[in-house]
C-alpha atoms as a PDB file:
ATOM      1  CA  UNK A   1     297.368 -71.108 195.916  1.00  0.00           C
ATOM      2  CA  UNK A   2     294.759 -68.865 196.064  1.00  0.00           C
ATOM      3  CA  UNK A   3     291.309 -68.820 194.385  1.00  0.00           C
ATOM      4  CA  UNK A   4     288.712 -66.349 194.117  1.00  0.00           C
ATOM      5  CA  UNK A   5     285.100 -67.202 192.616  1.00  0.00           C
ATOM      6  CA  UNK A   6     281.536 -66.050 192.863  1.00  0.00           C
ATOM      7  CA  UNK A   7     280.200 -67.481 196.180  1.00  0.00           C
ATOM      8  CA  UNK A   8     277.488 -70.534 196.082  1.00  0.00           C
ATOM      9  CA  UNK A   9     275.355 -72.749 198.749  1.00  0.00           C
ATOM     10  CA  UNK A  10     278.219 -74.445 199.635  1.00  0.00           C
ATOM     11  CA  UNK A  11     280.135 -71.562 201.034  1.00  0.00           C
ATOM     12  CA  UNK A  12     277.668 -70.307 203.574  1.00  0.00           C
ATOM     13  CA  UNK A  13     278.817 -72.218 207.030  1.00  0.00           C
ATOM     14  CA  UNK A  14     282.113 -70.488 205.805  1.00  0.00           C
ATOM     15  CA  UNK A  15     280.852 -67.236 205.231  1.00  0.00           C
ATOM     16  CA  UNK A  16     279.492 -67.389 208.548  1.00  0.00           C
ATOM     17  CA  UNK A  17     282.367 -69.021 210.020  1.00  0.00           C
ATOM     18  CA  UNK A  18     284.415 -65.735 208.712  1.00  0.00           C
ATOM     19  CA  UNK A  19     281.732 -63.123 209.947  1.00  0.00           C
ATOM     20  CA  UNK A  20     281.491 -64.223 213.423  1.00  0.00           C
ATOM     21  CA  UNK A  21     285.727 -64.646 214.096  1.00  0.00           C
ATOM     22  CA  UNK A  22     285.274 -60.899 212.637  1.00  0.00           C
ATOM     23  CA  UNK A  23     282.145 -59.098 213.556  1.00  0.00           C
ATOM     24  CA  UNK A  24     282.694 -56.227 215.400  1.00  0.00           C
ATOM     25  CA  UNK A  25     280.604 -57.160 218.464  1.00  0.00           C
ATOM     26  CA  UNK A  26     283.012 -60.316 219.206  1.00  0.00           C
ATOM     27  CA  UNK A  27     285.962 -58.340 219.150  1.00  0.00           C
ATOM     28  CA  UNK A  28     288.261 -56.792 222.093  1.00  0.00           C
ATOM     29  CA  UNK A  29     289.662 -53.573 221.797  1.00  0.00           C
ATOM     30  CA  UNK A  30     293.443 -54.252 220.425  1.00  0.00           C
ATOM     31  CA  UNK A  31     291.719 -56.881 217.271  1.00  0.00           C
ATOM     32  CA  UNK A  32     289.576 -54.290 216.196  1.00  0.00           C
ATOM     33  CA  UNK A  33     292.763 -52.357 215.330  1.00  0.00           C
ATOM     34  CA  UNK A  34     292.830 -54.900 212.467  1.00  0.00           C
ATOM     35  CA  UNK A  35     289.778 -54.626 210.872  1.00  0.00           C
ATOM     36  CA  UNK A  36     286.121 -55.875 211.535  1.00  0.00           C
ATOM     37  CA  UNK A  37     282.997 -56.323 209.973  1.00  0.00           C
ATOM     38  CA  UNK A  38     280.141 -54.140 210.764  1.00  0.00           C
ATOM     39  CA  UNK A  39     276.564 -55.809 209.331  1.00  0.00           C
ATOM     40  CA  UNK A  40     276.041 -59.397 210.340  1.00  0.00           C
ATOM     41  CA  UNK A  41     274.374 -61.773 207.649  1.00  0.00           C
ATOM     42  CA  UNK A  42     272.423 -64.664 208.119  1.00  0.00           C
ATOM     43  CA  UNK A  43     272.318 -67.776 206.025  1.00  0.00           C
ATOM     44  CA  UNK A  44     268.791 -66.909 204.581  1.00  0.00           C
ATOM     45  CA  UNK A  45     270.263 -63.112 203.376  1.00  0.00           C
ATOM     46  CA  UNK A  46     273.244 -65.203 201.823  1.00  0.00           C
ATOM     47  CA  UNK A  47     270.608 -66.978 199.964  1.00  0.00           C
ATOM     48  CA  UNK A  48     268.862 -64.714 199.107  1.00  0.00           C
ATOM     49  CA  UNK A  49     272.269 -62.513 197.729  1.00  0.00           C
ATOM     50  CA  UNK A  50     273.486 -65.224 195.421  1.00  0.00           C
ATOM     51  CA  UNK A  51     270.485 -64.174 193.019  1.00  0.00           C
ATOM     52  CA  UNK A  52     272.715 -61.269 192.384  1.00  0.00           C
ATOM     53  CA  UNK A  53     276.028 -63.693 191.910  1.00  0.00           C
ATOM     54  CA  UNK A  54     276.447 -61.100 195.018  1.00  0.00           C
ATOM     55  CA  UNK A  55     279.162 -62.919 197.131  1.00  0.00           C
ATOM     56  CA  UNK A  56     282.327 -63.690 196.492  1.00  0.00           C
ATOM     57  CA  UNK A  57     284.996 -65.562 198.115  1.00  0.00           C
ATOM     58  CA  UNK A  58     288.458 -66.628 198.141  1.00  0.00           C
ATOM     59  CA  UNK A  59     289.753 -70.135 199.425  1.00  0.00           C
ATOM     60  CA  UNK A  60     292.910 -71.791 200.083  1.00  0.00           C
ATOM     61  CA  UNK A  61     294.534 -75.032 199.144  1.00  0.00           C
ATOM     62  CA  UNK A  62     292.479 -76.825 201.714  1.00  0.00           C
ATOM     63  CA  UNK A  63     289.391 -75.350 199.900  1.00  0.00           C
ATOM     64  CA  UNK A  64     288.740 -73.187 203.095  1.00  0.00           C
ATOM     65  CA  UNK A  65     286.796 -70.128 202.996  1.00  0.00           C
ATOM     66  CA  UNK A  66     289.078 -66.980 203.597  1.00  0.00           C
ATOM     67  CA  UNK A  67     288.058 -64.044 202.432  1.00  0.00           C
ATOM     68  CA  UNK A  68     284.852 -63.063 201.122  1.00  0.00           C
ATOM     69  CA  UNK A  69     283.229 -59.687 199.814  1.00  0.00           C
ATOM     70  CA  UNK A  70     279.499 -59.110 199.460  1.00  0.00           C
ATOM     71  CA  UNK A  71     278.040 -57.084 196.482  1.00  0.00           C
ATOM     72  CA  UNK A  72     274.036 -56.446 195.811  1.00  0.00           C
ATOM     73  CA  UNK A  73     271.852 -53.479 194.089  1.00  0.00           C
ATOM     74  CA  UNK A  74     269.884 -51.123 196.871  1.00  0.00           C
ATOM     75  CA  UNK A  75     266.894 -52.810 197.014  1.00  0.00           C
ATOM     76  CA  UNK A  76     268.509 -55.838 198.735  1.00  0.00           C
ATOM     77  CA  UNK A  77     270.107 -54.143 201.003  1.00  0.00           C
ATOM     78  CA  UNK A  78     267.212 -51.389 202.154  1.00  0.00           C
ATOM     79  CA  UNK A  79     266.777 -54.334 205.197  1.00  0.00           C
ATOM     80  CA  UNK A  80     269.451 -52.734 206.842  1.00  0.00           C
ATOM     81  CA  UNK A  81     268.501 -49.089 207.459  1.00  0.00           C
ATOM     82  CA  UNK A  82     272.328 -47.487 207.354  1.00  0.00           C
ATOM     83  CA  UNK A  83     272.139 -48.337 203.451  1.00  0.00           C
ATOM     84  CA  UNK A  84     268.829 -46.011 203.259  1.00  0.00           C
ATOM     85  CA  UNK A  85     270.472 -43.388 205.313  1.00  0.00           C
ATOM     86  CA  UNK A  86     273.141 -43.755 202.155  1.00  0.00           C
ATOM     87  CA  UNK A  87     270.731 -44.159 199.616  1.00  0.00           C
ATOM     88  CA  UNK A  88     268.882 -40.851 200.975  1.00  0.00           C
ATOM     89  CA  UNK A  89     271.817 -38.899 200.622  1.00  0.00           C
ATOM     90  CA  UNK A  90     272.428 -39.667 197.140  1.00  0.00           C
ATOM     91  CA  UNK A  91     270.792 -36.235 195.256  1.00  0.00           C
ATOM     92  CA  UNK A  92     273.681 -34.325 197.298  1.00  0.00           C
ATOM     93  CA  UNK A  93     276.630 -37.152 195.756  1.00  0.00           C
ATOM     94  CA  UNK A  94     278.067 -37.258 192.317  1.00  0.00           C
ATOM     95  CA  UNK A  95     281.611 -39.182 191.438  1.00  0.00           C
ATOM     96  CA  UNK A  96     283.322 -38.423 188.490  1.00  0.00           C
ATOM     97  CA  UNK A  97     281.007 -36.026 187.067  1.00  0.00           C
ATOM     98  CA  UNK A  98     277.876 -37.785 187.485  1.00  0.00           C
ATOM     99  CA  UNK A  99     275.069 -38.056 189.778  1.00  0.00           C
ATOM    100  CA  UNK A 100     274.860 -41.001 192.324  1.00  0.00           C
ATOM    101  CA  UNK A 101     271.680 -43.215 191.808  1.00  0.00           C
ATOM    102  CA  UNK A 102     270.174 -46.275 192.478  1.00  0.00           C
ATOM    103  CA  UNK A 103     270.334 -47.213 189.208  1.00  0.00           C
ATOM    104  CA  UNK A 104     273.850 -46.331 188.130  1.00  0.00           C
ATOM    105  CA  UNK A 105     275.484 -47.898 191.636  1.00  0.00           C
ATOM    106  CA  UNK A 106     275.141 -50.530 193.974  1.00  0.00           C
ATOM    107  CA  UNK A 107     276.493 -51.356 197.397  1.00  0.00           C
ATOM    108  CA  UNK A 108     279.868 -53.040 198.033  1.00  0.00           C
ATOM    109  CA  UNK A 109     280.910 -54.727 201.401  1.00  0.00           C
ATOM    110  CA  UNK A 110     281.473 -55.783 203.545  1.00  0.00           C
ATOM    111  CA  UNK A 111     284.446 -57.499 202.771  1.00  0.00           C
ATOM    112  CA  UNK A 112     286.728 -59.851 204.898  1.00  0.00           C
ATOM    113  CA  UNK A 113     289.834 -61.014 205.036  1.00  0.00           C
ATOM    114  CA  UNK A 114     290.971 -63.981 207.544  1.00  0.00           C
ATOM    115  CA  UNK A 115     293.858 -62.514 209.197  1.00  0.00           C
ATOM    116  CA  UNK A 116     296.069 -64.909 208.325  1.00  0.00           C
ATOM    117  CA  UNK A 117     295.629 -63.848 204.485  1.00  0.00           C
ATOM    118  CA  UNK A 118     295.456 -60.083 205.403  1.00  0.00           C
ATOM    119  CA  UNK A 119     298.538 -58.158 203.236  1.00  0.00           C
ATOM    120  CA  UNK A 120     299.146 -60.592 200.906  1.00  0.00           C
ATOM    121  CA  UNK A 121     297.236 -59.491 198.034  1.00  0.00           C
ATOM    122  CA  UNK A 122     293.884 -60.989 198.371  1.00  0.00           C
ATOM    123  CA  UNK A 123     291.759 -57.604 198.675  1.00  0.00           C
ATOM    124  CA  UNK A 124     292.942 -57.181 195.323  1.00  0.00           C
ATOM    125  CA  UNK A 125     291.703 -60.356 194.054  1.00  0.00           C
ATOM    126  CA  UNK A 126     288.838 -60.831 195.452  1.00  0.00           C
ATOM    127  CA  UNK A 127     287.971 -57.278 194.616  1.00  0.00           C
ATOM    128  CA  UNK A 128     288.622 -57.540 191.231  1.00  0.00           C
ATOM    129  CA  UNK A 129     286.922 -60.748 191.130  1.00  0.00           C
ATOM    130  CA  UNK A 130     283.451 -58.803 191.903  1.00  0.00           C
ATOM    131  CA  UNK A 131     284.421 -55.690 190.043  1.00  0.00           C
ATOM    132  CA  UNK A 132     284.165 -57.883 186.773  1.00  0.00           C
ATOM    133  CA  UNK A 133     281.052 -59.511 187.557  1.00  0.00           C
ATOM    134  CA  UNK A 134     279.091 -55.784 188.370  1.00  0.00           C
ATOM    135  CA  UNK A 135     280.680 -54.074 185.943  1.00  0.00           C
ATOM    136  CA  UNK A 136     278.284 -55.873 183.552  1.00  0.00           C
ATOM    137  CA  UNK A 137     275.322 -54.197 185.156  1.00  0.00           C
ATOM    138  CA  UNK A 138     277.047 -50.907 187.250  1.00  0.00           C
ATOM    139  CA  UNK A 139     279.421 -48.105 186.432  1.00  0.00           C
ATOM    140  CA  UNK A 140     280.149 -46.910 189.680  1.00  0.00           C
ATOM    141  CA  UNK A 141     279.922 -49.105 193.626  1.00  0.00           C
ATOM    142  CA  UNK A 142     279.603 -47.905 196.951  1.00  0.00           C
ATOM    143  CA  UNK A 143     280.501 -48.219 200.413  1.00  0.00           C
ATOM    144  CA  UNK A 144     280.507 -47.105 203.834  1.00  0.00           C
ATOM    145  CA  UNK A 145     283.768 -47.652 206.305  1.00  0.00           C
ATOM    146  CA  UNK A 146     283.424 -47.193 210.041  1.00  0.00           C
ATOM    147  CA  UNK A 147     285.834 -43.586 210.577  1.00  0.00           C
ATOM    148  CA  UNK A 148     287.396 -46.318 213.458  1.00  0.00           C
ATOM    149  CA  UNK A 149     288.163 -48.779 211.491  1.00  0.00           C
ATOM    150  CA  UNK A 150     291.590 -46.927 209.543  1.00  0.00           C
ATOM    151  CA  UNK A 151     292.914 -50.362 208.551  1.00  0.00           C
ATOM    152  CA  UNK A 152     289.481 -50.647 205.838  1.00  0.00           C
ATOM    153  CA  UNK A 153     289.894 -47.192 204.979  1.00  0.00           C
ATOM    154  CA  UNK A 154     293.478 -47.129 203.962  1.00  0.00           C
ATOM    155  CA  UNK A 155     293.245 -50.847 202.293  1.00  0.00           C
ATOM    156  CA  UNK A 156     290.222 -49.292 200.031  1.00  0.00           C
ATOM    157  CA  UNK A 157     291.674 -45.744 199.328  1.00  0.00           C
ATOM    158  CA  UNK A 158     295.153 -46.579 199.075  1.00  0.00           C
ATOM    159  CA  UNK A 159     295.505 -50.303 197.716  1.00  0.00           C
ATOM    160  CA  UNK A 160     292.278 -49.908 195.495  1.00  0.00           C
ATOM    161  CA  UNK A 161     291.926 -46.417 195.019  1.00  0.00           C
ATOM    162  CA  UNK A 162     288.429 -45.337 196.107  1.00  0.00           C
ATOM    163  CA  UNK A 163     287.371 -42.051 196.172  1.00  0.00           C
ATOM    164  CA  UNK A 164     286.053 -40.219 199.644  1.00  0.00           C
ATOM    165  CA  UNK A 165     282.740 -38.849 198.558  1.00  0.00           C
ATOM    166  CA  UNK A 166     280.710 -38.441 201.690  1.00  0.00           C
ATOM    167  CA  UNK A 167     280.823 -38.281 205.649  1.00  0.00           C
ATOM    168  CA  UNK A 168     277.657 -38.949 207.863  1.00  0.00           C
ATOM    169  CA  UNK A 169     276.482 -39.996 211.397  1.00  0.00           C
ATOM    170  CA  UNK A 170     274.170 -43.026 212.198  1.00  0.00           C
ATOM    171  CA  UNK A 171     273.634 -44.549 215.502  1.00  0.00           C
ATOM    172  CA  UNK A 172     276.508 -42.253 216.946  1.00  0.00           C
ATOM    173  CA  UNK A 173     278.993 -43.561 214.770  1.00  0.00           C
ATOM    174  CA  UNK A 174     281.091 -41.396 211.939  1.00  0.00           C
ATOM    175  CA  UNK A 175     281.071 -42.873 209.042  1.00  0.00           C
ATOM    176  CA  UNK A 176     282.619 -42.177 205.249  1.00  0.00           C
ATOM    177  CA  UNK A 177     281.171 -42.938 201.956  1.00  0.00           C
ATOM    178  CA  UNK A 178     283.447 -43.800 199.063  1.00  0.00           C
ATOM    179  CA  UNK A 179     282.949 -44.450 195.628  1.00  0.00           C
ATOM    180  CA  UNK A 180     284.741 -46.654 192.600  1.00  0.00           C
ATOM    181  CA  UNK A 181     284.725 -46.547 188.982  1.00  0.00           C
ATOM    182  CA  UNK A 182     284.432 -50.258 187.897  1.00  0.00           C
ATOM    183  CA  UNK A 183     285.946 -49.602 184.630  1.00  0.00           C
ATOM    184  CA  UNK A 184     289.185 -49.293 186.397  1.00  0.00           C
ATOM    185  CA  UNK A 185     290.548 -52.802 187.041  1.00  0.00           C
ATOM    186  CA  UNK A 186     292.859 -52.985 190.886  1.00  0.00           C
ATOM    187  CA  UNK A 187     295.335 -55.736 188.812  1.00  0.00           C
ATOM    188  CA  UNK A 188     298.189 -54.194 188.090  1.00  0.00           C
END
């Protein structure tokens, strides 16, 4: 059985264990078909993110880490500069009738999904996991998918229903912003 939770100290060697069989750099040509990761994290940014209660992760039977999803406000992740690229483009962006700010939002992803687990409903609840927890504090999350990576963008828009709200270059990739209302639960 499955089990989804908000990450803690004890996860991180899985976390990382996760990233790197996933990060996009360690990846041939036919396994990034199936979805990668993008931003690497370290164990001192994992650290540092469950201030927010900003990682979650789902585990197996065997208590093994297999899927995980990061979430944090802007100001964590302004290390990384593709998130102020985002952030800057933010006056142009509204969802649902209202205006995209740093206050009102915060960043989801990445998220990652062994691929042994992919398909079989653990977006969903690990999704939902984090949706309850930043729903507390945010009415509306965003993220950025890689225009390559079509198995992301059709898992977020069409299994979870995120909205397309953007489209911008950095370091000569195309990329797409989306954005989620967190009232709406992905549970059906």
């Amino acid at each position: 059985m499955i089990k989804t939770r908000i990450g803690n100290k004890k996860d991180i060697d899985g976390i990382l264990s996760l990233q790197e069989r996933n990060l996009y750099k360690n990846l041939g040509q036919k396994e990034l078909k199936n979805g990668f990761v993008t931003t690497p994290f370290t164990s001192l940014q994992i650290e540092e993110i469950f201030k927010q209660n900003g990682i979650f992760v789902a585990e197996n039977e065997d208590h093994t880490i297999i899927a995980y999803a990061f979430a944090a406000n802007w100001e964590y992740f302004k290390q990384w500069e593709i998130f102020n690229v985002m952030v800057s483009r933010f006056p142009e962006l509204s969802f649902n009738n209202k205006k995209i700010t740093v206050k009102n939002s915060f960043q989801y992803g990445p998220v990652c999904i062994d691929k042994r687990y992919r398909g079989k409903g653990v977006l969903h609840l690990i999704f939902e996991e984090m949706r309850i927890e930043f729903l507390k504090k945010y009415p509306i999350s965003i993220t950025f998918i890689n225009k390559v990576n079509v198995i992301s963008e059709k898992a977020h828009t069409k299994k979870l229903g995120w909205t397309i709200i953007d489209a911008f270059e950095f370091n000569n990739n195309n990329y797409i912003g989306l954005a989620f209302d967190m009232k709406k639960s992905v549970l059906k």
